[in-house]
Protein backbone atom coordinates (compact mmCIF):
# COMPACT_ATOMS: atom_id res chain seq x y z
CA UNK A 1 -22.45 -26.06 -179.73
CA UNK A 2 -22.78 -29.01 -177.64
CA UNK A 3 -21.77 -29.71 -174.41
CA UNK A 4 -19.16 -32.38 -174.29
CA UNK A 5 -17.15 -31.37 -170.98
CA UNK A 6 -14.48 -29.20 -172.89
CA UNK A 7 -13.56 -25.94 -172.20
CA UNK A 8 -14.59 -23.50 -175.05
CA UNK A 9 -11.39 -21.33 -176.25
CA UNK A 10 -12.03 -17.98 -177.54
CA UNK A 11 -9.80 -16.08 -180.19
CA UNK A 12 -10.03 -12.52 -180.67
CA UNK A 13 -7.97 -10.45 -183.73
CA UNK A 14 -8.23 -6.54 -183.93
CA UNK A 15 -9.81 -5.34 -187.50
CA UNK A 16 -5.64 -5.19 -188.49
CA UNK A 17 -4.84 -8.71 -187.62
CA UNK A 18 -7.76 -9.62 -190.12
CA UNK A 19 -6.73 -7.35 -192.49
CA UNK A 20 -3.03 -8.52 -192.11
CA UNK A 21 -3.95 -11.81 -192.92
CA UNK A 22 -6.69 -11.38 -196.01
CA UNK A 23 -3.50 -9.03 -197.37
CA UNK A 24 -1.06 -12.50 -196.68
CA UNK A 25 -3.34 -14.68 -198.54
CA UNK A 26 -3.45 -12.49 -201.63
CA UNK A 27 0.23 -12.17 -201.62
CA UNK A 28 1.94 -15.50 -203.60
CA UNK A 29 5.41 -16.91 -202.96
CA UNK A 30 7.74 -16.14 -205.48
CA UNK A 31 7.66 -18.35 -208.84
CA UNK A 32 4.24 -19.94 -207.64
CA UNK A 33 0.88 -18.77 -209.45
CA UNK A 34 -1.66 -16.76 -208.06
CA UNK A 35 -3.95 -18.30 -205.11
CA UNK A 36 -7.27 -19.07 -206.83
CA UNK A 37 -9.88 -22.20 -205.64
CA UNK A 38 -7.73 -24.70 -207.21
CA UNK A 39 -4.94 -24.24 -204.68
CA UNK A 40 -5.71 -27.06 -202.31
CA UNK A 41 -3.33 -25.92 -199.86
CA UNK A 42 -5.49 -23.66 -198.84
CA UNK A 43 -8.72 -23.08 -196.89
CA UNK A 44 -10.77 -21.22 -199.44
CA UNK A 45 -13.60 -20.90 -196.87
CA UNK A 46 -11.67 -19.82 -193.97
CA UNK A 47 -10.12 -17.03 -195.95
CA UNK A 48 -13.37 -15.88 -197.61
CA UNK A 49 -14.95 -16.04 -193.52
CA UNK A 50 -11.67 -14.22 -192.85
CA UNK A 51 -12.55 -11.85 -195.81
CA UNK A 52 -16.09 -11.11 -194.38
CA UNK A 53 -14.64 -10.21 -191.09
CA UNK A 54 -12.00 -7.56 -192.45
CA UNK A 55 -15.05 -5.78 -194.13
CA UNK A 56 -15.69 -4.45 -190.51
CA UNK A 57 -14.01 -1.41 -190.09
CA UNK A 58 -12.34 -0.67 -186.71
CA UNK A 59 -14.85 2.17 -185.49
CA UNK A 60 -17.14 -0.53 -185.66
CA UNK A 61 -19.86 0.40 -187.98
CA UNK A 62 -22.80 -1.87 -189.07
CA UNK A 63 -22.87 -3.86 -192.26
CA UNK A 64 -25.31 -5.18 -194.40
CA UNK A 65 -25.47 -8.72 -196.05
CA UNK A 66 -26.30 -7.68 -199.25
CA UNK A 67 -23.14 -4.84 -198.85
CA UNK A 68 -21.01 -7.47 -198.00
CA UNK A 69 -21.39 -9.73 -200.57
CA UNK A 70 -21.06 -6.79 -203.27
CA UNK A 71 -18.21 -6.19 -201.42
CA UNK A 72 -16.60 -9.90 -201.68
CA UNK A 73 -17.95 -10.50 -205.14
CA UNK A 74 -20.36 -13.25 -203.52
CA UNK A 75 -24.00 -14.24 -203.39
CA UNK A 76 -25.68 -12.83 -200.44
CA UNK A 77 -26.74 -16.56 -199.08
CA UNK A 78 -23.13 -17.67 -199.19
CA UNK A 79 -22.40 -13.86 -197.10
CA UNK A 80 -25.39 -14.68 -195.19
CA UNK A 81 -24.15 -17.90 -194.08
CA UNK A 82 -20.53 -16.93 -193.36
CA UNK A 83 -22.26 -14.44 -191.30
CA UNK A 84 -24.18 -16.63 -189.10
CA UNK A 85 -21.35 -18.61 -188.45
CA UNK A 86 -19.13 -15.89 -187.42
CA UNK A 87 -22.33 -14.95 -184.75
CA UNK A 88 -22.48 -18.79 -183.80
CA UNK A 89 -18.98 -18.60 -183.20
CA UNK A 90 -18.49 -14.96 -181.45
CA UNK A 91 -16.61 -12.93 -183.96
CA UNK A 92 -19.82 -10.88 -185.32
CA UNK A 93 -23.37 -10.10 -183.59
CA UNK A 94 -26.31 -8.97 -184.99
CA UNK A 95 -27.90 -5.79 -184.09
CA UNK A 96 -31.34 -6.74 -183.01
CA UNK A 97 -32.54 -3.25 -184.38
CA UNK A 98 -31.19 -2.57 -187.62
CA UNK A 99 -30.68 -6.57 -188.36
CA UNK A 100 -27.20 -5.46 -189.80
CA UNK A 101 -23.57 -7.04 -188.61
CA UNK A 102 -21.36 -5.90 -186.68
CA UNK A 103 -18.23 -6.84 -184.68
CA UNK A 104 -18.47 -7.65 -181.12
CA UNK A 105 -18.61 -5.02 -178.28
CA UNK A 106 -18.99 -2.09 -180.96
């Protein structure tokens, strides 16, 4: 990320604060179809990154691309680069060993 003379900002959410919110995006209002890609109210790739990041359990276990993606029904380049970005960004590392993902301080 560049340098532009801003402070960065830094979110963290717990595994349940992910999982809360995947759960909220599944959920429809009443007498309003399901949420599928042509609802253009939402974000589809913030709550598919959002998605990748509840896959980590709370004891902090490593994942796999190639799990995750079977896991979200997607290819494992568009896991891959949800995964990257979540690193770039601070919400996942990498685990220089096993080249797996994992969240941040586990």
């Amino acid at each position: 990320m560049p340098d532009d003379g801003r402070r960065p900002v830094s979110i963290t959410l717990t595994a349940a604060q992910v999982a809360a919110v995947t759960r909220a995006s599944e959920q429809q209002p009443p007498g309003t179809a399901a949420l599928d890609d042509s609802d253009r109210r939402l974000s589809q790739s913030l709550l598919r990154g959002l998605s990748l990041l509840g896959c980590f359990a709370a004891d902090g276990g490593p994942r796999g691309i190639v799990e995750l993606a079977r896991e979200l029904e997607m290819s494992p380049s568009t896991a891959h680069r949800y995964a990257v970005t979540l690193v770039e960004l601070g919400l996942l590392e990498r685990c220089p060993q096993s080249r797996k993902y994992r969240l941040p301080g586990n």
